[in-house]
C-alpha atoms as a PDB file:
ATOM      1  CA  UNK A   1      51.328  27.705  52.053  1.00  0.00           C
ATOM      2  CA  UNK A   2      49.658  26.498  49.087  1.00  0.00           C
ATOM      3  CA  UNK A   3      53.162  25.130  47.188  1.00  0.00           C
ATOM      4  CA  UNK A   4      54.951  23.623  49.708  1.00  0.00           C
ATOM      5  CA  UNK A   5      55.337  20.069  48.695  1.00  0.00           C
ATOM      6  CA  UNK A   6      54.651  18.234  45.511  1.00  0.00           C
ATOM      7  CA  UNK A   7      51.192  16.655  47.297  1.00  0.00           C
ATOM      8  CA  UNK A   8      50.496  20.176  48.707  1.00  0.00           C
ATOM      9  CA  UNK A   9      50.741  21.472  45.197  1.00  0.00           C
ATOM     10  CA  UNK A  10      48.798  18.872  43.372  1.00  0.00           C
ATOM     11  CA  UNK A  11      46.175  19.349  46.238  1.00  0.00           C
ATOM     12  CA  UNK A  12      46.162  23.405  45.627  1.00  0.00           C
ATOM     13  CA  UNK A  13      45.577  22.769  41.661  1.00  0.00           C
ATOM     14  CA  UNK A  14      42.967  19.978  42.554  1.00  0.00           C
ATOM     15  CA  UNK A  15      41.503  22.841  44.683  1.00  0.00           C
ATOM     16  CA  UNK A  16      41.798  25.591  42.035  1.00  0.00           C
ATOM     17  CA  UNK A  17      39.991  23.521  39.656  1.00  0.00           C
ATOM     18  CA  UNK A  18      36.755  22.571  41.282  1.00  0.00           C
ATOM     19  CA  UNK A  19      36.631  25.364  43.266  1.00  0.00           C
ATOM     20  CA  UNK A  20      37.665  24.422  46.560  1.00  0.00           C
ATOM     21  CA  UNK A  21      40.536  27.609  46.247  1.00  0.00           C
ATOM     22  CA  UNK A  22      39.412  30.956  44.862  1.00  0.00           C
ATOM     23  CA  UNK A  23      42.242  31.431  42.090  1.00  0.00           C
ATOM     24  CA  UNK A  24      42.734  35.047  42.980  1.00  0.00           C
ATOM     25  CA  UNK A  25      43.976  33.522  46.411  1.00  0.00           C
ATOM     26  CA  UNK A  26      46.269  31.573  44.841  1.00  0.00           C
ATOM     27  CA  UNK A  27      47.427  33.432  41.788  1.00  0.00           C
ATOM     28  CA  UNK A  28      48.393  36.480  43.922  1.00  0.00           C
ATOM     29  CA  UNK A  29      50.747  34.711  45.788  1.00  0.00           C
ATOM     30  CA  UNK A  30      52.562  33.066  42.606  1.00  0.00           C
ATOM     31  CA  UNK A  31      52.841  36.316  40.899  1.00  0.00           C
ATOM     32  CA  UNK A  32      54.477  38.400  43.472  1.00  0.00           C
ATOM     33  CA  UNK A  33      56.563  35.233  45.738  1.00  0.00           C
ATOM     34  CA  UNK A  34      57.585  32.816  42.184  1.00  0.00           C
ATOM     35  CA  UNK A  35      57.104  34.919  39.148  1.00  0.00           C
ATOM     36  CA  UNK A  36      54.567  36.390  36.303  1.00  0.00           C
ATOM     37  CA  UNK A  37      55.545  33.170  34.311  1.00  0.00           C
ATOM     38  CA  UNK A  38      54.653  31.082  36.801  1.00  0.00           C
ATOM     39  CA  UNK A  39      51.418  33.185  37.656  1.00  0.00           C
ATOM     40  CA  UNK A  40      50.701  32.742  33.754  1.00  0.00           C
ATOM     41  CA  UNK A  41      51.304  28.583  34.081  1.00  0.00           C
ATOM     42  CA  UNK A  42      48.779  28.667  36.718  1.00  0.00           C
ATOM     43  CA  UNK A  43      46.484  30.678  35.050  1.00  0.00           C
ATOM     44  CA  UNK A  44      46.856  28.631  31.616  1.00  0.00           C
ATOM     45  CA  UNK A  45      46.317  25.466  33.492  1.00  0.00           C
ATOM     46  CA  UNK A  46      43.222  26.274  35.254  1.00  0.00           C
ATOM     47  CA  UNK A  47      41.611  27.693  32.167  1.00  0.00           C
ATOM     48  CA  UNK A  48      42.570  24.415  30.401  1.00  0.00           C
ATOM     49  CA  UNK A  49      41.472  22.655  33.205  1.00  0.00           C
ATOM     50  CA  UNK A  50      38.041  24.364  33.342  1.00  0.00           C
ATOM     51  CA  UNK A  51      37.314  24.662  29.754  1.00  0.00           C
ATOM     52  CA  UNK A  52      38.360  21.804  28.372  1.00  0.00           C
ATOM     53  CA  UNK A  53      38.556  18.949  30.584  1.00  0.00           C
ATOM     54  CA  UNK A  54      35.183  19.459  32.247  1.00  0.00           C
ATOM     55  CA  UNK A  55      33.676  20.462  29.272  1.00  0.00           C
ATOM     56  CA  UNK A  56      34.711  17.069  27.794  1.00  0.00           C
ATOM     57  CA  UNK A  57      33.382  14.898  30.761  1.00  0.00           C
ATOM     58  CA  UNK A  58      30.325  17.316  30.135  1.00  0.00           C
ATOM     59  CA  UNK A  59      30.233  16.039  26.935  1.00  0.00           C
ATOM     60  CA  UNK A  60      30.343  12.275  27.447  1.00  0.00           C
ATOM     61  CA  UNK A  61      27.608  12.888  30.285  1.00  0.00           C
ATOM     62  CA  UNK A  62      25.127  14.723  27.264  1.00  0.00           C
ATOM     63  CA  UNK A  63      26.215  12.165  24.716  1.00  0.00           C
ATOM     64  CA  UNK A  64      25.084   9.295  26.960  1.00  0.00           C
ATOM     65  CA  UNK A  65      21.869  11.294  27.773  1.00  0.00           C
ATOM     66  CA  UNK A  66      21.365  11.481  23.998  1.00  0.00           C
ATOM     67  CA  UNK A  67      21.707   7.847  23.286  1.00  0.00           C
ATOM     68  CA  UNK A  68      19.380   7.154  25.909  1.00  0.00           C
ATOM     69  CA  UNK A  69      17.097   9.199  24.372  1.00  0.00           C
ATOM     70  CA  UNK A  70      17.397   7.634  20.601  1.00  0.00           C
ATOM     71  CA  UNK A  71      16.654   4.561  22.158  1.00  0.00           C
ATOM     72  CA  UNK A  72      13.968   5.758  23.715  1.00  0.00           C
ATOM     73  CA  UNK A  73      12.254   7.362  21.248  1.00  0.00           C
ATOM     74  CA  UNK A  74      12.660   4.651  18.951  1.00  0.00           C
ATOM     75  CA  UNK A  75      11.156   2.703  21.405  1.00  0.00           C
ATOM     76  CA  UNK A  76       8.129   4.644  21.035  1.00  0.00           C
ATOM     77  CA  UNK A  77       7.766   4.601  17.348  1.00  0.00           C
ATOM     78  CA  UNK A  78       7.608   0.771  18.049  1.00  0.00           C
ATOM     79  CA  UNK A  79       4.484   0.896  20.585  1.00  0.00           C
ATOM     80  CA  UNK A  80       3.029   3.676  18.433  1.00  0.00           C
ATOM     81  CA  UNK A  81       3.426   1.704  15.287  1.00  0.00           C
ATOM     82  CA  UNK A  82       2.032  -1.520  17.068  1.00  0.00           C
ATOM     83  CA  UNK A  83      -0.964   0.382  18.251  1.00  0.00           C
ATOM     84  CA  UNK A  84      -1.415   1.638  14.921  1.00  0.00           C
ATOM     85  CA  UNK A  85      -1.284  -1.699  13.163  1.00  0.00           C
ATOM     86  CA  UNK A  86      -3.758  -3.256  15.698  1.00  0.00           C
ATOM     87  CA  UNK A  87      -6.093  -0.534  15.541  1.00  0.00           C
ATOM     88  CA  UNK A  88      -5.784  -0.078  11.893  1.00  0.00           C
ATOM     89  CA  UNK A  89      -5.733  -3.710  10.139  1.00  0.00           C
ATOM     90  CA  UNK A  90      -9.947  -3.705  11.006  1.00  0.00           C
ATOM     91  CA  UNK A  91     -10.127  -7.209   9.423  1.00  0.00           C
ATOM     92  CA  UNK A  92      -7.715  -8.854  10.764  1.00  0.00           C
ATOM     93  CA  UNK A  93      -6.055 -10.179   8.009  1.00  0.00           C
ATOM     94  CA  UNK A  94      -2.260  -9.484   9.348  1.00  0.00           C
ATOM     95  CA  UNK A  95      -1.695  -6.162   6.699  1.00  0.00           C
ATOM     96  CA  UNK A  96      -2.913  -2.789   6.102  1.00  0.00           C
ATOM     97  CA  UNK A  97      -4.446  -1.721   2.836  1.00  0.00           C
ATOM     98  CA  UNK A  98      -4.495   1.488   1.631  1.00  0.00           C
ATOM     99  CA  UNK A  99      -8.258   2.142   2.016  1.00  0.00           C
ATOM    100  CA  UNK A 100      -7.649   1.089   5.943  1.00  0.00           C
ATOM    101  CA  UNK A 101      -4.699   3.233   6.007  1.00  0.00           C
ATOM    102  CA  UNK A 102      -6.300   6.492   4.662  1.00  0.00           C
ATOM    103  CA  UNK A 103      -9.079   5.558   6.222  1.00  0.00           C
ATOM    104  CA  UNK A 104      -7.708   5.709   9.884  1.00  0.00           C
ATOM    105  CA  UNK A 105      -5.387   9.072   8.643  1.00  0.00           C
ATOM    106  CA  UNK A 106      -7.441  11.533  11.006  1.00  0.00           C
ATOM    107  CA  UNK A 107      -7.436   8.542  14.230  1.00  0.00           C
ATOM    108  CA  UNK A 108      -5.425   9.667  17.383  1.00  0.00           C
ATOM    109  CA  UNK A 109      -2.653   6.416  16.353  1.00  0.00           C
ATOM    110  CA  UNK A 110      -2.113   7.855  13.254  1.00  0.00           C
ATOM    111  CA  UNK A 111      -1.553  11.329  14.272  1.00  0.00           C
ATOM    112  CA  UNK A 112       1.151  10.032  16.961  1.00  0.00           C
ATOM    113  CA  UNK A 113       2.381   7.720  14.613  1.00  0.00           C
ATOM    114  CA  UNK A 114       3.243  10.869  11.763  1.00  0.00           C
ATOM    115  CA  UNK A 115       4.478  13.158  14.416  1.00  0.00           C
ATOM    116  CA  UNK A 116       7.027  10.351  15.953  1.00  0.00           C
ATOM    117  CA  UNK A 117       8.342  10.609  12.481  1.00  0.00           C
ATOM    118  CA  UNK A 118       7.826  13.886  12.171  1.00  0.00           C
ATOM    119  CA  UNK A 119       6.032  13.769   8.534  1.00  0.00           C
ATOM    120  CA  UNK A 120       2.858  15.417   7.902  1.00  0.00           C
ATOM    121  CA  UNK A 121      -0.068  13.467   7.246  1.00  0.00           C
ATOM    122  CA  UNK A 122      -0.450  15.065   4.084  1.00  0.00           C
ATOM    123  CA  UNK A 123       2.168  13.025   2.900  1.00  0.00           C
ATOM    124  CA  UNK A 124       0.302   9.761   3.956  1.00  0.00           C
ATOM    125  CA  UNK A 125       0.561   8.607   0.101  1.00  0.00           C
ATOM    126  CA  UNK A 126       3.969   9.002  -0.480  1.00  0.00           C
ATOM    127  CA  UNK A 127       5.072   7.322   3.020  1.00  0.00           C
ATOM    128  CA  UNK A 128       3.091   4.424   2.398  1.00  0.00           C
ATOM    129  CA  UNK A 129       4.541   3.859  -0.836  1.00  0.00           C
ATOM    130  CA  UNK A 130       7.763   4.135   0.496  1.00  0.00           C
ATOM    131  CA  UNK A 131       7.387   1.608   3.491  1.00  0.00           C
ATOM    132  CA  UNK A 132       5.510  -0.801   1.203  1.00  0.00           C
ATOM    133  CA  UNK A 133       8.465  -2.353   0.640  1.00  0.00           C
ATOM    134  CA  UNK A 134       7.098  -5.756  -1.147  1.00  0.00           C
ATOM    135  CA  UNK A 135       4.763  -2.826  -3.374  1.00  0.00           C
ATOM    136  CA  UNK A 136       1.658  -5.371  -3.079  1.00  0.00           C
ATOM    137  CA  UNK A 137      -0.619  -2.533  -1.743  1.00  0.00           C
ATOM    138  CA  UNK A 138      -0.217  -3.622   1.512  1.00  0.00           C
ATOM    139  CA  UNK A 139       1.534  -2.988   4.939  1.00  0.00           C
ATOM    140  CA  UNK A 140       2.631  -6.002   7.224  1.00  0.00           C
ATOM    141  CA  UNK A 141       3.490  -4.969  10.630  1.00  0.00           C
ATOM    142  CA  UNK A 142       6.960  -5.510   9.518  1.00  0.00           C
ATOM    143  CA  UNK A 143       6.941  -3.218   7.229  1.00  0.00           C
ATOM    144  CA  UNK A 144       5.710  -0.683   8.750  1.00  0.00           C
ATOM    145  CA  UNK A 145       7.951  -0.759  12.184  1.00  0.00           C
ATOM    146  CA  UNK A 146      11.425  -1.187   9.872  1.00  0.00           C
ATOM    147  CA  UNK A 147       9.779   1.967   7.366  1.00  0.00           C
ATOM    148  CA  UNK A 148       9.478   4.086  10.298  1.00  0.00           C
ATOM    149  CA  UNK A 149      12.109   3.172  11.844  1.00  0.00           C
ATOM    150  CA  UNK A 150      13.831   4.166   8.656  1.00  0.00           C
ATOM    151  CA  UNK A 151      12.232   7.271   7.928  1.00  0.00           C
ATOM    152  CA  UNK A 152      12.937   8.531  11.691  1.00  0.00           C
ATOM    153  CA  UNK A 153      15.618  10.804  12.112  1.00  0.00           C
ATOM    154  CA  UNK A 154      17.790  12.525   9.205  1.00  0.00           C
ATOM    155  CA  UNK A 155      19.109  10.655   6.236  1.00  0.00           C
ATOM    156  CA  UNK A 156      22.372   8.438   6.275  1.00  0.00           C
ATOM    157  CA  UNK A 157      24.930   9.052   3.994  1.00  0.00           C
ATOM    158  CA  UNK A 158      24.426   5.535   3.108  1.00  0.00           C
ATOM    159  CA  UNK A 159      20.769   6.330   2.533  1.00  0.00           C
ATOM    160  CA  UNK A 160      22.033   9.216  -0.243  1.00  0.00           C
ATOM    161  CA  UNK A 161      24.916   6.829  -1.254  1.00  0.00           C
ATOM    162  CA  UNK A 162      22.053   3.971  -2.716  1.00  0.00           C
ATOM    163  CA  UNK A 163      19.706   6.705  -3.806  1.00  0.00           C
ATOM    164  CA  UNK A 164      22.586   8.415  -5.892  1.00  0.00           C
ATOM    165  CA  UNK A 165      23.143   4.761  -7.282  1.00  0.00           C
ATOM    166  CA  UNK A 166      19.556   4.184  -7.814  1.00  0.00           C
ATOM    167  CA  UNK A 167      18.672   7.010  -9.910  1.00  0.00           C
ATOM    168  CA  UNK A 168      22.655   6.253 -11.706  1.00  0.00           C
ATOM    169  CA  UNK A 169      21.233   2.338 -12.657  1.00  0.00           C
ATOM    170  CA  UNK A 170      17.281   3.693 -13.488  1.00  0.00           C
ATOM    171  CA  UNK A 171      19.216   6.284 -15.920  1.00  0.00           C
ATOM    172  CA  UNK A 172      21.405   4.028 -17.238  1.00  0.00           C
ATOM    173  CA  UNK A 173      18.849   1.957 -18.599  1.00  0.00           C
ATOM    174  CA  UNK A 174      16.519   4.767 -19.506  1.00  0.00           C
ATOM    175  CA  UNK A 175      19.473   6.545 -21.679  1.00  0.00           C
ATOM    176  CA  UNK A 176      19.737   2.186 -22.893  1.00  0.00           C
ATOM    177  CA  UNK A 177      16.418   1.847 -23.648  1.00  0.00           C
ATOM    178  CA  UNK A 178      16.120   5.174 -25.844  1.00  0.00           C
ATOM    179  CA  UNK A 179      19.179   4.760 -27.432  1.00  0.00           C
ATOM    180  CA  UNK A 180      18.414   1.152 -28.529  1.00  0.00           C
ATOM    181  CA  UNK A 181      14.772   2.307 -29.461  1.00  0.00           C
ATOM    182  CA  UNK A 182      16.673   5.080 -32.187  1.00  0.00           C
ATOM    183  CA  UNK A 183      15.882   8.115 -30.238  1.00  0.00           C
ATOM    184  CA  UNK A 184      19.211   9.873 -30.009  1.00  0.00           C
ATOM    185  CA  UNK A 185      19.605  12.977 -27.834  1.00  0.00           C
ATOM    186  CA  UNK A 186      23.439  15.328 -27.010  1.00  0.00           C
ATOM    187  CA  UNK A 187      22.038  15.094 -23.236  1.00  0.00           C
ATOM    188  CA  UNK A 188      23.034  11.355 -22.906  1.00  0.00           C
END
């Protein structure tokens, strides 16, 4: 009934897989009429079936749903960071000092703005240091959308790659420096 033809099979295993069959309705059959090998093939196809091809269309589906919601998020680090900005440069001069920064630390823009990036606004020194990228004291809008778009979301290993070689090159020419100034140490 369910194996009669090679399109009545195919149908049957369809029908096994998304449910359309019970298995136990099927199996039973294949056990006692074919054989237990055959019963086992049926069984090992279904549970390969089930558990790893829909798991892996599952899969694509979530990973999709994630991407969406990267984008969307970092979508909202731009409006937040644009809102800030506005809100924040109070003379209009197109940047953001530090005294308007720290000044605006406890506004409802700033609070969004540190949890979209998840950093606490205790840290409001050190992250606008870091996104002051020309180090003039100052924030451009520019700088402060690509620093937090940056600082969103874990670290690269590109990220730790040019850190690594930072701290390699500032050494360097510490350990150059000392040495050339006659202060000799067995740690270099």
């Amino acid at each position: 009934f369910f194996f009669g033809s090679t399109l009545l099979s195919t149908l049957t295993l369809y029908k096994a897989v998304t449910g359309g069959v019970d298995w136990q309705d099927i199996s039973t059959p294949v056990f006692e009429l074919v054989s237990p090998f055959a019963g086992l093939m049926f069984i090992f196809f279904n549970a390969f079936a089930v558990l790893v091809l829909l798991n892996l269309v599952t899969g694509v589906f979530v990973d999709g749903a994630m991407k969406l919601s990267r984008a969307d998020k970092e979508m909202e680090l731009l409006e937040k960071a644009y809102k800030l900005f506005q809100r924040t440069d109070e003379d209009g001069s197109g940047d953001i000092t530090w005294d308007e920064f720290q000044s605006r630390l406890e506004s409802p823009e700033m609070s969004e703005f540190f949890e979209a990036l998840e950093i606490s606004s205790t840290r409001a020194d050190d992250l606008f240091q870091l996104i002051d990228r020309s180090q003039d004291g100052k924030l451009s809008l520019e700088e402060l959308v690509a620093g937090g778009l940056m600082l969103q979301g874990p670290a690269k290993a590109i990220d730790v790659a040019a850190l690594m070689k930072y701290v390699q090159v500032t050494l360097d020419s510490l350990r150059h420096d000392l040495l050339s100034s006659g202060v000799h140490s067995e740690i270099w």
